[in-house]
Protein backbone atom coordinates (compact mmCIF):
# COMPACT_ATOMS: atom_id res chain seq x y z
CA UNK A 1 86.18 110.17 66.30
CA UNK A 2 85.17 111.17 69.78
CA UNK A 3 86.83 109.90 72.58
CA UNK A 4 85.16 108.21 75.31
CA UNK A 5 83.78 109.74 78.36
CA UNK A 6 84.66 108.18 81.79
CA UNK A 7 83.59 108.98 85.07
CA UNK A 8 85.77 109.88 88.52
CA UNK A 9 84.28 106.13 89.79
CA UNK A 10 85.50 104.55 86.09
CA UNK A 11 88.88 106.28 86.52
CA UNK A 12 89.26 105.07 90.12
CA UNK A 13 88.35 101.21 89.38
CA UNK A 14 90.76 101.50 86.47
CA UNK A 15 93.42 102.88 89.04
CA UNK A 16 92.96 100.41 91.76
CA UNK A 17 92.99 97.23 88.99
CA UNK A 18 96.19 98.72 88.02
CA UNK A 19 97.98 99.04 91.17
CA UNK A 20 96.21 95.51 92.80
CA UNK A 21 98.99 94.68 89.75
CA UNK A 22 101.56 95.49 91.09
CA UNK A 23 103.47 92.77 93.45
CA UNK A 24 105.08 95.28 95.93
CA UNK A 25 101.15 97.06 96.42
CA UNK A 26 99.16 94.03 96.06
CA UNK A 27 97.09 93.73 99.34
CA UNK A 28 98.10 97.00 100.64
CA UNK A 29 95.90 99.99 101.40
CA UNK A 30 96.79 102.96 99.38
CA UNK A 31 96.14 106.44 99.28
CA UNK A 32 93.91 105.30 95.91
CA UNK A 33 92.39 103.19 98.41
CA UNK A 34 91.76 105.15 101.32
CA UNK A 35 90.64 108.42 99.24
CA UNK A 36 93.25 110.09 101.73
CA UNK A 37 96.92 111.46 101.77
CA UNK A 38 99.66 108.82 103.11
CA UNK A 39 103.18 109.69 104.30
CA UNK A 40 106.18 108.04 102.07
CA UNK A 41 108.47 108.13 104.52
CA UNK A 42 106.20 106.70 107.36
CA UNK A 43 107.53 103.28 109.06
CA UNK A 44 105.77 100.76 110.11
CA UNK A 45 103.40 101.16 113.04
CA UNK A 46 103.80 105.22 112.68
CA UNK A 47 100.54 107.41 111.32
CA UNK A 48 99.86 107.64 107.87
């Protein structure tokens, strides 16, 4: 049995739902979101 094809858009949407499930991420903008790189070590108010 094949497996099913999904597309870079398909894989992102699942991605996002996934971490929009998780408490400490809910509401924030990640690097998922952004399509960019973030710093982990960045504080608040520094650039990301």
């Amino acid at each position: 049995m094949a497996k099913p094809i999904r597309t870079a858009e398909q894989l992102k949407a699942l991605l996002l739902e996934h971490i929009e499930r998780i408490l400490e991420l809910s509401g924030q903008a990640t690097d998922v979101h952004t399509a960019s790189v973030r710093w982990t070590n960045a504080r608040p108010g520094e650039p990301t």
